[in-house]
N, C-alpha and C. Protein backbone atom coordinates (compact mmCIF):
# COMPACT_ATOMS: atom_id res chain seq x y z
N UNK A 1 57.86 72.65 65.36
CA UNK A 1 57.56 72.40 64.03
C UNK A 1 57.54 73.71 63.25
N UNK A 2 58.15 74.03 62.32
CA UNK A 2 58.52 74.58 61.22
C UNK A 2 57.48 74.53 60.36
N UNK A 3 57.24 75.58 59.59
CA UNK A 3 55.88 75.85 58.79
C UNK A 3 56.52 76.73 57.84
N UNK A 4 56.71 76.37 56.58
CA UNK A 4 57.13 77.06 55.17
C UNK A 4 56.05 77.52 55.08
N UNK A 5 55.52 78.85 53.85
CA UNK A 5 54.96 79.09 52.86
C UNK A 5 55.47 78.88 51.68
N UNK A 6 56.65 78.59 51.73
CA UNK A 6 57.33 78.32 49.78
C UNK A 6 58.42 77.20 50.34
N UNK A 7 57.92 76.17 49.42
CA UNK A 7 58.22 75.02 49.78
C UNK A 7 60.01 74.34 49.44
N UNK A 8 60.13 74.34 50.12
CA UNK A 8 61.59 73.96 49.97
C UNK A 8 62.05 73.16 48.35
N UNK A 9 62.80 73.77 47.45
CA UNK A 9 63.14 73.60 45.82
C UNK A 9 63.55 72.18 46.27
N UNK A 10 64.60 71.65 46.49
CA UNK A 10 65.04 70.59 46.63
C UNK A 10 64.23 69.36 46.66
N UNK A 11 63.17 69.62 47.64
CA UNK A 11 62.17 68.38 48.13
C UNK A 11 61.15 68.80 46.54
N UNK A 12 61.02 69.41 46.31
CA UNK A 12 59.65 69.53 44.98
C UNK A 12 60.62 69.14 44.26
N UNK A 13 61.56 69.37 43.41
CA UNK A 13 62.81 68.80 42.43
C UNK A 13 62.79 67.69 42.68
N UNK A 14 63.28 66.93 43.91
CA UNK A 14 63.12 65.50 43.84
C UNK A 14 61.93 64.71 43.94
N UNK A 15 60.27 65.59 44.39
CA UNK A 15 59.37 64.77 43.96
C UNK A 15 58.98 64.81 42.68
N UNK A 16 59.57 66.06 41.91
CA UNK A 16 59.23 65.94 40.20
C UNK A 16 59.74 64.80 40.04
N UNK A 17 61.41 64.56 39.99
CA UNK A 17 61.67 63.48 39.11
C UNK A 17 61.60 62.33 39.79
N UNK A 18 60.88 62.39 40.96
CA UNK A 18 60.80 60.16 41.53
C UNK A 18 59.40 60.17 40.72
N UNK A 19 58.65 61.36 40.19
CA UNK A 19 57.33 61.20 39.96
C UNK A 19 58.02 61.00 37.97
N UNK A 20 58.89 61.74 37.42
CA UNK A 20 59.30 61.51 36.06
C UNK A 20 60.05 60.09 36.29
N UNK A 21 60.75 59.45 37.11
CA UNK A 21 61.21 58.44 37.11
C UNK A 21 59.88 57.25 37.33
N UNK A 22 58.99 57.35 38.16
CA UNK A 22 58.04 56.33 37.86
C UNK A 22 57.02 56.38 36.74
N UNK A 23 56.94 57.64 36.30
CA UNK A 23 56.24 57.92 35.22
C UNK A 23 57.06 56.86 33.85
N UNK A 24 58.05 57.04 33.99
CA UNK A 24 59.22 56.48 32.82
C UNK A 24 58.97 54.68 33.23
N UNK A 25 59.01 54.46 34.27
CA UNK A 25 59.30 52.95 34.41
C UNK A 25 57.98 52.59 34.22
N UNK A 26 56.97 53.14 34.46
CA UNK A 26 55.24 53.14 34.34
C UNK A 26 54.97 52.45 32.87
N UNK A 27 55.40 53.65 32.10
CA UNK A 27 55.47 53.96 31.00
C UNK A 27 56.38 52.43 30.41
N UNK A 28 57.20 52.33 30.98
CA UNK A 28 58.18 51.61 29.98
C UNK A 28 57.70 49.83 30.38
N UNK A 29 57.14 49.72 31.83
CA UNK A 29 57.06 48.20 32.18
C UNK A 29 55.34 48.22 31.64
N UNK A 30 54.55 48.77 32.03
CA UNK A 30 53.35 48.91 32.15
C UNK A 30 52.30 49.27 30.62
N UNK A 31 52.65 50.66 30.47
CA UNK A 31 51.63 51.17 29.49
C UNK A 31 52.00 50.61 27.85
N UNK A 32 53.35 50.16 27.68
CA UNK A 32 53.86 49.73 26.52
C UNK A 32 53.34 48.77 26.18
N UNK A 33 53.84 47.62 27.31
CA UNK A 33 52.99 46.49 26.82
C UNK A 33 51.50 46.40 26.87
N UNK A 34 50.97 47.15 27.77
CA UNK A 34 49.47 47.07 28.12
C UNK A 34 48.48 47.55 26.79
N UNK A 35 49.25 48.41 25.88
CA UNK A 35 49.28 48.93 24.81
C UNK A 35 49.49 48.03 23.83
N UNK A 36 50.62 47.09 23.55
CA UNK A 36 51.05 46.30 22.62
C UNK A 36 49.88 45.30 22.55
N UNK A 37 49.12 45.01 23.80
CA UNK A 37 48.45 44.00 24.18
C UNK A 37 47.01 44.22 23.72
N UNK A 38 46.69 45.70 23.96
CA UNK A 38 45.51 45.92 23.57
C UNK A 38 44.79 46.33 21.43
N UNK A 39 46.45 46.51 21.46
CA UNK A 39 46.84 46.82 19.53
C UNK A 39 46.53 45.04 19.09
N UNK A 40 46.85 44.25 19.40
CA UNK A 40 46.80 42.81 19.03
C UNK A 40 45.25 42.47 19.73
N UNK A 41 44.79 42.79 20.56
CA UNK A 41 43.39 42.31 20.83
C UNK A 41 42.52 42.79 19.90
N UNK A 42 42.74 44.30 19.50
CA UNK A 42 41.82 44.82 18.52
C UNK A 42 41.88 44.61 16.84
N UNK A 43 43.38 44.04 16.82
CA UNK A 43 43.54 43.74 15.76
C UNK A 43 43.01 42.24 15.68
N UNK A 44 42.72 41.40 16.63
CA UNK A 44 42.44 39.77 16.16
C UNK A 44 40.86 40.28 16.97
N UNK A 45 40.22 41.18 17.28
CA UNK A 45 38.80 41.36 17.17
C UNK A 45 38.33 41.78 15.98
N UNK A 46 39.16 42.75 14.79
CA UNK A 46 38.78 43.10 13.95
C UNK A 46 38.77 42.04 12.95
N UNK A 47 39.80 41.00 13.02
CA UNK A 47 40.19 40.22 12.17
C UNK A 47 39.35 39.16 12.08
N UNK A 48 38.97 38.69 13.56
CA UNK A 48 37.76 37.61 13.70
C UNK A 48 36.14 38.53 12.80
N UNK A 49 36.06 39.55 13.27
CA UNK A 49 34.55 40.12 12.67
C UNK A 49 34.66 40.24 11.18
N UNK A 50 36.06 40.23 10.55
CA UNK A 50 36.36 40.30 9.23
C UNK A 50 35.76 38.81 8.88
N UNK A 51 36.30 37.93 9.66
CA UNK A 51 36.10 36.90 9.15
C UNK A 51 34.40 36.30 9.55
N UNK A 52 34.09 36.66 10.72
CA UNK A 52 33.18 35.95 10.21
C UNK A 52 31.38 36.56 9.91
N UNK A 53 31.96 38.46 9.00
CA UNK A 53 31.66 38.80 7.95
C UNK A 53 31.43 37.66 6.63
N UNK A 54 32.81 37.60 6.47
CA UNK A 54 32.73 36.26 5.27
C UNK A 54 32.32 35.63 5.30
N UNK A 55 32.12 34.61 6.88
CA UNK A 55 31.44 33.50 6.99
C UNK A 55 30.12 33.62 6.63
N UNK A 56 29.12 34.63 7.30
CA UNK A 56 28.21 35.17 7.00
C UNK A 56 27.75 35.27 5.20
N UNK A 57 28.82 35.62 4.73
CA UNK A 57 28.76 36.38 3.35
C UNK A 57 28.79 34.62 2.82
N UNK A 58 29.47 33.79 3.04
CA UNK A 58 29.85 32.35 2.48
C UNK A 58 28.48 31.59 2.67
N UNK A 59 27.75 31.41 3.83
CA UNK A 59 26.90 31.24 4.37
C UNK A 59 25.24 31.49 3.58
N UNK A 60 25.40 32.82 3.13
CA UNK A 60 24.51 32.86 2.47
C UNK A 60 24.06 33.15 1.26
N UNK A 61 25.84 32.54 0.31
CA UNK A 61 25.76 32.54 -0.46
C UNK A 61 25.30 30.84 -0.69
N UNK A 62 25.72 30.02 0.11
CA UNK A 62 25.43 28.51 0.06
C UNK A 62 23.53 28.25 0.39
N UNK A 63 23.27 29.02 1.50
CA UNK A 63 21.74 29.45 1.51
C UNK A 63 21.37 29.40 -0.13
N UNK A 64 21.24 30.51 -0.60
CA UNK A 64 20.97 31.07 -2.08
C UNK A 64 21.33 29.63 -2.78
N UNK A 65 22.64 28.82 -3.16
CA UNK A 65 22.88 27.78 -3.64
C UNK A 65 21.40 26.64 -3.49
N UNK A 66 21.09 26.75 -2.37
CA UNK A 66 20.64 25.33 -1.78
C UNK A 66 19.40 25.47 -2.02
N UNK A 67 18.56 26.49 -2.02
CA UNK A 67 17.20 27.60 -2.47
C UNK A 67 17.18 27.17 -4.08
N UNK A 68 18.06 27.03 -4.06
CA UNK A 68 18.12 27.39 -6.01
C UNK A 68 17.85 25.73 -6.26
N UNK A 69 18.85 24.93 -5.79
CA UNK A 69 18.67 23.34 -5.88
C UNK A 69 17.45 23.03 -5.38
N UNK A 70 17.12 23.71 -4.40
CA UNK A 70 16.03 22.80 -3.69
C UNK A 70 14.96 22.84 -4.98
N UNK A 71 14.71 24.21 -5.47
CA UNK A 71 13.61 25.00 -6.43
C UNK A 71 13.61 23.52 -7.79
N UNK A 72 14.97 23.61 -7.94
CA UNK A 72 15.07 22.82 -9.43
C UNK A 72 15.06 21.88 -8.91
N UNK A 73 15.10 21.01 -7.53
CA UNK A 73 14.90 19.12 -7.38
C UNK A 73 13.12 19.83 -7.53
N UNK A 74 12.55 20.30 -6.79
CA UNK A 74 11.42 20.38 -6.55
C UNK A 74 10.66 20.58 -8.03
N UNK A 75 11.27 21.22 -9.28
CA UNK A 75 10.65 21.11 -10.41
C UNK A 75 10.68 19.89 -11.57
N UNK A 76 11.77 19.16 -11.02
CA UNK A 76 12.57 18.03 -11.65
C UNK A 76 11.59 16.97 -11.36
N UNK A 77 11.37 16.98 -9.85
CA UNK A 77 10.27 16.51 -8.92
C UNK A 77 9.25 16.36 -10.07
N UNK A 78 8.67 17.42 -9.71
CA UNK A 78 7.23 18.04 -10.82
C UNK A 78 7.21 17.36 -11.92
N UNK A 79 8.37 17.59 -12.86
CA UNK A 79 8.65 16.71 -13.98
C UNK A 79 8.32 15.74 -14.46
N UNK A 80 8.91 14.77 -13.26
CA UNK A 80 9.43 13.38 -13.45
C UNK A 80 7.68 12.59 -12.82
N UNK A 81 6.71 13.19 -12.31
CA UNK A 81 5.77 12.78 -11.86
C UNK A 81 4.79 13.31 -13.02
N UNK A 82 4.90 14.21 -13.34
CA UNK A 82 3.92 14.44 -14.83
C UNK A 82 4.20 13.27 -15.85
N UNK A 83 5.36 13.06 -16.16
CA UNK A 83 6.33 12.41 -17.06
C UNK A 83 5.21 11.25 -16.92
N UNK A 84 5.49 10.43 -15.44
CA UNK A 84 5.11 9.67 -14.94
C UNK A 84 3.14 9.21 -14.96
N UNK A 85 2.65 10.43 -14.77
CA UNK A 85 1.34 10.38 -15.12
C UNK A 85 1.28 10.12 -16.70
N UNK A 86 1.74 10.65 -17.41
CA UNK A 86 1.50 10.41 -19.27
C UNK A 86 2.18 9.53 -19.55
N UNK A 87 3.15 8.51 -18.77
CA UNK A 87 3.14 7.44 -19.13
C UNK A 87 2.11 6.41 -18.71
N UNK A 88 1.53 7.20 -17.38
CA UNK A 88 0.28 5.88 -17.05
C UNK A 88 -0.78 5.85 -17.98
N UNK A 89 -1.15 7.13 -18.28
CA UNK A 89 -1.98 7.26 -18.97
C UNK A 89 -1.81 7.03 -20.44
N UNK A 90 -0.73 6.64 -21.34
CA UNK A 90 -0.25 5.98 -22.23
C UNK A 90 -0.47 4.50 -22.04
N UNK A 91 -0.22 3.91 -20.80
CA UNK A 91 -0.35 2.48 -20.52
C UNK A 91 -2.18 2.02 -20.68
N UNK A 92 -2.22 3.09 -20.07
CA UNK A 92 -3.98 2.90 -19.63
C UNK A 92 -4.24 3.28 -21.18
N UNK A 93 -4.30 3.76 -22.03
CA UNK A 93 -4.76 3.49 -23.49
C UNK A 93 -4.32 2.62 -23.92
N UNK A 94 -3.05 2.02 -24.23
CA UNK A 94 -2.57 0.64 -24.68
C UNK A 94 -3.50 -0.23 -24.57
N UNK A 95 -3.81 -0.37 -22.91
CA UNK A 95 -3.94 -1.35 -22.31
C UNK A 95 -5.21 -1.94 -22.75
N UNK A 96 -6.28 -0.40 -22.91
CA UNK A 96 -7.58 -0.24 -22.99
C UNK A 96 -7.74 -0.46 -24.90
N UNK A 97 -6.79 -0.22 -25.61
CA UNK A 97 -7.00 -0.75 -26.67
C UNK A 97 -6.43 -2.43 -26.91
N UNK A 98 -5.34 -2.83 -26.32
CA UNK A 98 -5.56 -4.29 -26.21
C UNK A 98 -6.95 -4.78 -25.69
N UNK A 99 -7.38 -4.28 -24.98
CA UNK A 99 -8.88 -5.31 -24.10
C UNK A 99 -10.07 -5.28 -25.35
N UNK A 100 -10.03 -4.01 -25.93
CA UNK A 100 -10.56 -4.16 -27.40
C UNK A 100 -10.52 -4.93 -28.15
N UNK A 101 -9.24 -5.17 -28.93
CA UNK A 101 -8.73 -5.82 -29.79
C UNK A 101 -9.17 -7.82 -29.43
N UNK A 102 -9.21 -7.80 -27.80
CA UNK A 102 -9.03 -9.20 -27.32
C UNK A 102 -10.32 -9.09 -27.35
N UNK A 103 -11.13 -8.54 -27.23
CA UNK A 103 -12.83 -8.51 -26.74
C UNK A 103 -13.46 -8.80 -28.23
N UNK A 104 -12.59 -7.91 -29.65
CA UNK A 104 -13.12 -7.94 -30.86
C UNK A 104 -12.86 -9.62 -31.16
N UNK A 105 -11.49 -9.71 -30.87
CA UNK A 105 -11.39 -11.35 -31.20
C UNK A 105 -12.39 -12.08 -30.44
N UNK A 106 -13.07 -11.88 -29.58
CA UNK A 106 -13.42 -13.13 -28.71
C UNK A 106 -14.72 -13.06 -29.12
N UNK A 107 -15.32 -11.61 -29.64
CA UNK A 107 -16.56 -11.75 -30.55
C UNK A 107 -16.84 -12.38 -31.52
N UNK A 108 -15.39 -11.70 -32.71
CA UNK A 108 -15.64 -12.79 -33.80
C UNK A 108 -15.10 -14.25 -33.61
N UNK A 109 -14.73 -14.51 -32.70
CA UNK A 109 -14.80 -15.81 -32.62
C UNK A 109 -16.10 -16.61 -32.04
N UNK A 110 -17.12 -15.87 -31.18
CA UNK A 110 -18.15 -16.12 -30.63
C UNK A 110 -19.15 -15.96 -31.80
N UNK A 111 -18.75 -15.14 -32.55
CA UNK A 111 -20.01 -15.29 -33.97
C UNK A 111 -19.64 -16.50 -35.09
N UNK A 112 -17.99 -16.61 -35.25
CA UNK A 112 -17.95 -17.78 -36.06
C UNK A 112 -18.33 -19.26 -35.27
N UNK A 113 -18.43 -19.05 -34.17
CA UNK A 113 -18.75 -20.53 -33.47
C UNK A 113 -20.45 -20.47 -33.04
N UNK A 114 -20.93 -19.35 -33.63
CA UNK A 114 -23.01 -19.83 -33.45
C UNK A 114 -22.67 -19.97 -35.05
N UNK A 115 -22.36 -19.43 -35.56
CA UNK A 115 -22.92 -19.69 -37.17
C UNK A 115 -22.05 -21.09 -37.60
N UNK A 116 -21.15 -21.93 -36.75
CA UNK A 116 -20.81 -23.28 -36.81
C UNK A 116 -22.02 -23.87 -36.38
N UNK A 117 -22.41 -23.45 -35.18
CA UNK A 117 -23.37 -24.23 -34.22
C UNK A 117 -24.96 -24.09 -34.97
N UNK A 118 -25.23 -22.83 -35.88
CA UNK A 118 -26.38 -22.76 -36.21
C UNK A 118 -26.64 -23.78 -37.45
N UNK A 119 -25.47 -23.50 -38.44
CA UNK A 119 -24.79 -24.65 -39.62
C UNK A 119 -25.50 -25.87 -38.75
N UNK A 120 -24.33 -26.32 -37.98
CA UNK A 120 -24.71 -27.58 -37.70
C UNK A 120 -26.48 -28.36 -37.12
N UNK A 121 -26.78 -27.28 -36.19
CA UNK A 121 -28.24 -27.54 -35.95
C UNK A 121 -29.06 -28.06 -37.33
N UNK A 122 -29.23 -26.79 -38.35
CA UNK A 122 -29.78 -26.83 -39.04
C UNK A 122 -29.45 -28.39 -40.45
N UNK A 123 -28.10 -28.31 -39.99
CA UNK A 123 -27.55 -29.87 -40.72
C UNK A 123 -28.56 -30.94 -39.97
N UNK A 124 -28.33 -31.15 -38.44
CA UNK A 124 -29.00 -31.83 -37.98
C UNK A 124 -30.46 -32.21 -38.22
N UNK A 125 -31.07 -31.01 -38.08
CA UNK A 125 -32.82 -30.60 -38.63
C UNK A 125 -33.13 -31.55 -39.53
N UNK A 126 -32.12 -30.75 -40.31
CA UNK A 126 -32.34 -32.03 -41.78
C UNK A 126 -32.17 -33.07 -42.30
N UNK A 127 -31.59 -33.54 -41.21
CA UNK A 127 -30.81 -34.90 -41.27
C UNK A 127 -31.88 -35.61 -40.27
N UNK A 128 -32.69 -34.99 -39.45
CA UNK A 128 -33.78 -35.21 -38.52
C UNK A 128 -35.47 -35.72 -39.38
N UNK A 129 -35.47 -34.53 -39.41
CA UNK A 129 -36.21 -34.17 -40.70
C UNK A 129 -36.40 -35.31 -41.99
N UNK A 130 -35.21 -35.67 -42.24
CA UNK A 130 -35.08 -36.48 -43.61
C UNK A 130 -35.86 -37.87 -42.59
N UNK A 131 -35.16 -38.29 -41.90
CA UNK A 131 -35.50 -39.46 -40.90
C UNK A 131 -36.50 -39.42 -40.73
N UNK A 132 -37.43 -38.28 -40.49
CA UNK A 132 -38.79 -38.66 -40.08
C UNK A 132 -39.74 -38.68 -40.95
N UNK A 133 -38.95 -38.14 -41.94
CA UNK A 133 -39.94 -38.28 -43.37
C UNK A 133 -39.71 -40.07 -43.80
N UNK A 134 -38.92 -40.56 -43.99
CA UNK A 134 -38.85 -42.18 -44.04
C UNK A 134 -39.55 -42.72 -42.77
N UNK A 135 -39.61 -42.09 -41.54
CA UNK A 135 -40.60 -43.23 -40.96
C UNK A 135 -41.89 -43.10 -40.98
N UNK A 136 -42.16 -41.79 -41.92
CA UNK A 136 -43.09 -41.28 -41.67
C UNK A 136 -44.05 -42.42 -43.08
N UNK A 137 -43.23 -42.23 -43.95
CA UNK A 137 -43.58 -43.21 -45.57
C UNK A 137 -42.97 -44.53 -45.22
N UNK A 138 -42.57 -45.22 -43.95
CA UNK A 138 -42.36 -46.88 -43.27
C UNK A 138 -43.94 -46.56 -42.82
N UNK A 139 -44.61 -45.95 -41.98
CA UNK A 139 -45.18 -45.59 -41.18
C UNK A 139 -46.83 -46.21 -42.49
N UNK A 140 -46.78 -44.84 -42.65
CA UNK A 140 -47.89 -45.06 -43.52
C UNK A 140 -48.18 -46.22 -44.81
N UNK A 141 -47.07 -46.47 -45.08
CA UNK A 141 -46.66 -47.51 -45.76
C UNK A 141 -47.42 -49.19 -45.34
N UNK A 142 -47.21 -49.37 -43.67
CA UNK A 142 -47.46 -50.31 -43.08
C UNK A 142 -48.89 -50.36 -42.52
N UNK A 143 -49.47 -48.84 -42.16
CA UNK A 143 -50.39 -49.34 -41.52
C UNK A 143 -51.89 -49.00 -42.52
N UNK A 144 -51.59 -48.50 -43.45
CA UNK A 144 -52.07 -48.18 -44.52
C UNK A 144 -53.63 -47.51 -44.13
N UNK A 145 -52.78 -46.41 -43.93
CA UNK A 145 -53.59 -45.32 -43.28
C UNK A 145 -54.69 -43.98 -45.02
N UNK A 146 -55.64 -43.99 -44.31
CA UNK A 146 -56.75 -43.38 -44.96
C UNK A 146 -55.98 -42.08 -45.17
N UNK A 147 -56.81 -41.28 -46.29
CA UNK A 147 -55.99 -40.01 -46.34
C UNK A 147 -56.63 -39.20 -45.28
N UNK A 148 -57.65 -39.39 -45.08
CA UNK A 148 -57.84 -38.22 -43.55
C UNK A 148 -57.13 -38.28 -42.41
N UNK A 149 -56.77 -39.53 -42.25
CA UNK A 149 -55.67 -39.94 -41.14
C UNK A 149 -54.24 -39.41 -41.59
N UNK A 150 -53.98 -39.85 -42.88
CA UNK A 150 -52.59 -39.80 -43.14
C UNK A 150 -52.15 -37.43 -43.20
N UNK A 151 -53.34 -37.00 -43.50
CA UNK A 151 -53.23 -35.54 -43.41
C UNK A 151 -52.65 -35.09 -42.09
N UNK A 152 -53.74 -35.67 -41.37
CA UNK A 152 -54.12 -35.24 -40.20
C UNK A 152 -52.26 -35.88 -39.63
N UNK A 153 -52.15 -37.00 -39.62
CA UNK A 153 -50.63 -37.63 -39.27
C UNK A 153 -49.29 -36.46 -39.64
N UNK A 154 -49.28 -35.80 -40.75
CA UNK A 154 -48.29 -34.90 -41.45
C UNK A 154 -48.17 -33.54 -40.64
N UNK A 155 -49.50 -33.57 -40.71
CA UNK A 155 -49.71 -32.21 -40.13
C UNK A 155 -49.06 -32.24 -38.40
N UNK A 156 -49.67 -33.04 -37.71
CA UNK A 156 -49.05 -33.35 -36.94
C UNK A 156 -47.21 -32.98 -36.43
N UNK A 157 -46.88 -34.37 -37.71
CA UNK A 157 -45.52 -34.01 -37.44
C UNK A 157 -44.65 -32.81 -37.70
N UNK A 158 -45.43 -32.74 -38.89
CA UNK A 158 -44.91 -30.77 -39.21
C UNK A 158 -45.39 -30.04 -38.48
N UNK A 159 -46.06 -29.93 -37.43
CA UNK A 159 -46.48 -29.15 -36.06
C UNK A 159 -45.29 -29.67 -34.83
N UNK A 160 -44.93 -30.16 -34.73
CA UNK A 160 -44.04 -31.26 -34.07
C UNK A 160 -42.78 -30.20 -34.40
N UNK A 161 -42.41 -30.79 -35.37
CA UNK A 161 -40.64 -30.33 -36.05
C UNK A 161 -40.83 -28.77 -35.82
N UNK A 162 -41.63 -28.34 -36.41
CA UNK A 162 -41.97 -26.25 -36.18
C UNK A 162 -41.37 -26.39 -34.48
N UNK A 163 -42.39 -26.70 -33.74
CA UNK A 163 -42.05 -26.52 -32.01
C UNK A 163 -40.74 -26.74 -31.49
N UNK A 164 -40.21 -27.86 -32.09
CA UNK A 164 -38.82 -28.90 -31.39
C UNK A 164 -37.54 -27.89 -32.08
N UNK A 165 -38.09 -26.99 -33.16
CA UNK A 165 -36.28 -27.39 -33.62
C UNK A 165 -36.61 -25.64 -34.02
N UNK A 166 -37.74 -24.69 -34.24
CA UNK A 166 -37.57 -23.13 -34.51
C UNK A 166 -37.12 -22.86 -33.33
């Protein structure tokens, strides 16, 4: 066995270029596309975070939208239930001045029907009254009563009529 110190040109020349020849085919099957491949991954990673940046950005701009609606149903809300109270409370005065109005009628109608009823009593009285004064002069008439009797008889009945009919 043979032992160089300076290595034979030929054999280093031809491992340069099997090493520039796989370097080249490396290069040309391998790193190109591996390259082309990794330019399109970063470009549809950048492109997705672009997008869903926006989404984000779309997202909370519809947030903000829906915040804003919710605010104005929720005051509309408010509104429409105040609204709602001052109309009850409009009803409830109506209502409370009809029960008036029906209560005033049912008074003056309760005062024109005693002062019918008092009318009429007092028609009666006297129509009572008149009657008992004729049986009172049949009365004395027939049994022909003394005047101490016949006093005492009046008095009577005018003690009588006072009790029955004040």
């Amino acid at each position: 066995m043979e032992i160089f110190v300076v290595p034979d040109m030929w054999n280093v020349l031809a491992q340069w270029g099997a090493t520039l020849i796989l370097f080249l085919v490396i290069r040309h099957f391998v790193y190109k596309p591996m390259n082309e491949f990794l330019t399109k991954r970063q470009n549809s990673v950048v492109s997705e975070i672009e997008e869903a940046e926006e989404l984000l950005h779309e997202a909370e701009a519809l947030r903000d939208k829906y915040k804003d609606k919710l605010q104005q149903a929720r005051k509309e809300g408010a509104e429409i239930i105040e609204a709602s109270r001052e109309r009850g409370r409009d009803l409830e005065k109506s209502a409370e001045e009809e029960a008036k109005a029906h209560a005033a009628k049912i008074i003056d109608k309760a005062e024109k029907d005693i002062a019918l009823e008092k009318a009429q009593a007092l028609k009666d009285v006297r129509e009572e009254t008149a009657d008992l004064a004729v049986m009172i002069a049949e009365k004395l008439l027939q049994d022909n009563i003394d005047a101490k009797n016949q006093d005492a008889l009046v008095d009577g009945l005018i003690e009588d009529l006072e009790k029955n009919h004040v």
